[in-house]
Protein backbone atom coordinates (compact mmCIF):
# COMPACT_ATOMS: atom_id res chain seq x y z
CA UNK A 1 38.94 97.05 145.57
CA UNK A 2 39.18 99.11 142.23
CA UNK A 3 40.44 102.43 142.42
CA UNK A 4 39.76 105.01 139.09
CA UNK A 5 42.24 106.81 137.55
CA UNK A 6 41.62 109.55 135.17
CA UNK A 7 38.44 107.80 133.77
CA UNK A 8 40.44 105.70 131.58
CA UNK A 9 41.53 102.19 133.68
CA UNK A 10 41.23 101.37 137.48
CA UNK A 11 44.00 99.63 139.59
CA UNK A 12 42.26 96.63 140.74
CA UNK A 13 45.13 95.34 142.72
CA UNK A 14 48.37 95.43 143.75
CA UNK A 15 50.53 92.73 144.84
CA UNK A 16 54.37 92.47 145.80
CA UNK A 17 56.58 89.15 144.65
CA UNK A 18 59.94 87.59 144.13
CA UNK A 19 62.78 87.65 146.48
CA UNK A 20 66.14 88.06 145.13
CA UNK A 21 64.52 90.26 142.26
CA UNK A 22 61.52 92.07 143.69
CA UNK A 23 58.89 92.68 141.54
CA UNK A 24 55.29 94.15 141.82
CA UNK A 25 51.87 93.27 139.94
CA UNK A 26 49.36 95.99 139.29
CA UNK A 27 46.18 94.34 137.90
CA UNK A 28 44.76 97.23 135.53
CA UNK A 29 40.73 97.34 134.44
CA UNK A 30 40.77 99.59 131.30
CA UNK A 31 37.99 101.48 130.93
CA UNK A 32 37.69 101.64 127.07
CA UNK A 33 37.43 98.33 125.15
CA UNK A 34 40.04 99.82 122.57
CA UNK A 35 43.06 101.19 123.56
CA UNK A 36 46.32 102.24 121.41
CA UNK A 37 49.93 100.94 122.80
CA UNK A 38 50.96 104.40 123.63
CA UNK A 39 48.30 104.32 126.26
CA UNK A 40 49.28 101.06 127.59
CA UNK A 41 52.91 102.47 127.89
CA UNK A 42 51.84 105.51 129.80
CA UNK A 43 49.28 103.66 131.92
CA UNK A 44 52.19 101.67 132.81
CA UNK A 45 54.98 104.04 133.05
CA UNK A 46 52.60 106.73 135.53
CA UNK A 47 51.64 102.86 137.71
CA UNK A 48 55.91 102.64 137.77
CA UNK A 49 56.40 106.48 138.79
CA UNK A 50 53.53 106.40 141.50
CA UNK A 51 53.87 102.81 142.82
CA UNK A 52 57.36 100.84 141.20
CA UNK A 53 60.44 102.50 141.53
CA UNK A 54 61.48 100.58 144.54
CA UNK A 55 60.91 97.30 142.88
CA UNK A 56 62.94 95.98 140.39
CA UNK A 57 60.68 95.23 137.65
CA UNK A 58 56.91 96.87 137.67
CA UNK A 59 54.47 94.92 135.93
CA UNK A 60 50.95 95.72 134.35
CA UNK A 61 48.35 93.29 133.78
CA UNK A 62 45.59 94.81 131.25
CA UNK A 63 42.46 93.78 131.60
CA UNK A 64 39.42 95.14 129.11
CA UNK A 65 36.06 95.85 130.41
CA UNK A 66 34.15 92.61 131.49
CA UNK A 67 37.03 90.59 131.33
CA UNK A 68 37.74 87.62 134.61
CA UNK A 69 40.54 89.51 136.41
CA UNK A 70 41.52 86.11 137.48
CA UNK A 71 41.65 84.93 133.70
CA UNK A 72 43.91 85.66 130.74
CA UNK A 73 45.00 88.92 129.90
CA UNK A 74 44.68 91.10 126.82
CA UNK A 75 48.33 92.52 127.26
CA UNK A 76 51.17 92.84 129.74
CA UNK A 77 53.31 96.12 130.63
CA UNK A 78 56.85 96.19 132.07
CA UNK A 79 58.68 98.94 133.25
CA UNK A 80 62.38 98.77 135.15
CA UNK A 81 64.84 100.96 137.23
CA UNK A 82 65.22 102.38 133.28
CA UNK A 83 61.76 103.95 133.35
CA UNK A 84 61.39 102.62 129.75
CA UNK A 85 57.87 101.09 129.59
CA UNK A 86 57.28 98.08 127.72
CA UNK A 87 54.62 96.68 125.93
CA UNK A 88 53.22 92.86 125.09
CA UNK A 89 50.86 91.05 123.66
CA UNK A 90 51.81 87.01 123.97
């Protein structure tokens, strides 16, 4: 179920992995259908300060409006125990 945040993305899921390096997966619905970097990093760094520090690795999955949430991505966010978010594209 998709929960809103600030009218600009909703977190449509969130889902633990890994083992010996414990990592979490926050499937994000943006809101907009064009979005600068900078708001991909802070997107992902407040999903790390609310719901990551006690993983190892936080992960964003960016999704833009209409897109398969099951399907590819448009980008990918990272942020570790450094609280340095991360952007991608590949």
């Amino acid at each position: 179920m998709a929960v809103e945040r600030d009218g600009n993305y909703s977190v449509v899921m969130i889902r633990d992995f890994g083992k010996a390096w414990k990592r979490r997966t926050a499937r994000i619905m943006l809101i907009k259908p064009s979005v600068t970097e900078e708001e991909l990093k802070n997107i992902t760094l407040r999903i790390w300060e609310e719901n990551g520090q006690d993983v190892d690795e936080m992960i964003t999955v960016f999704f833009l409006p209409g897109m398969n949430t099951d399907s590819v991505a448009y980008s990918f966010g990272s942020c570790m125990k450094d609280g340095i978010p991360r952007i991608s594209y590949r």
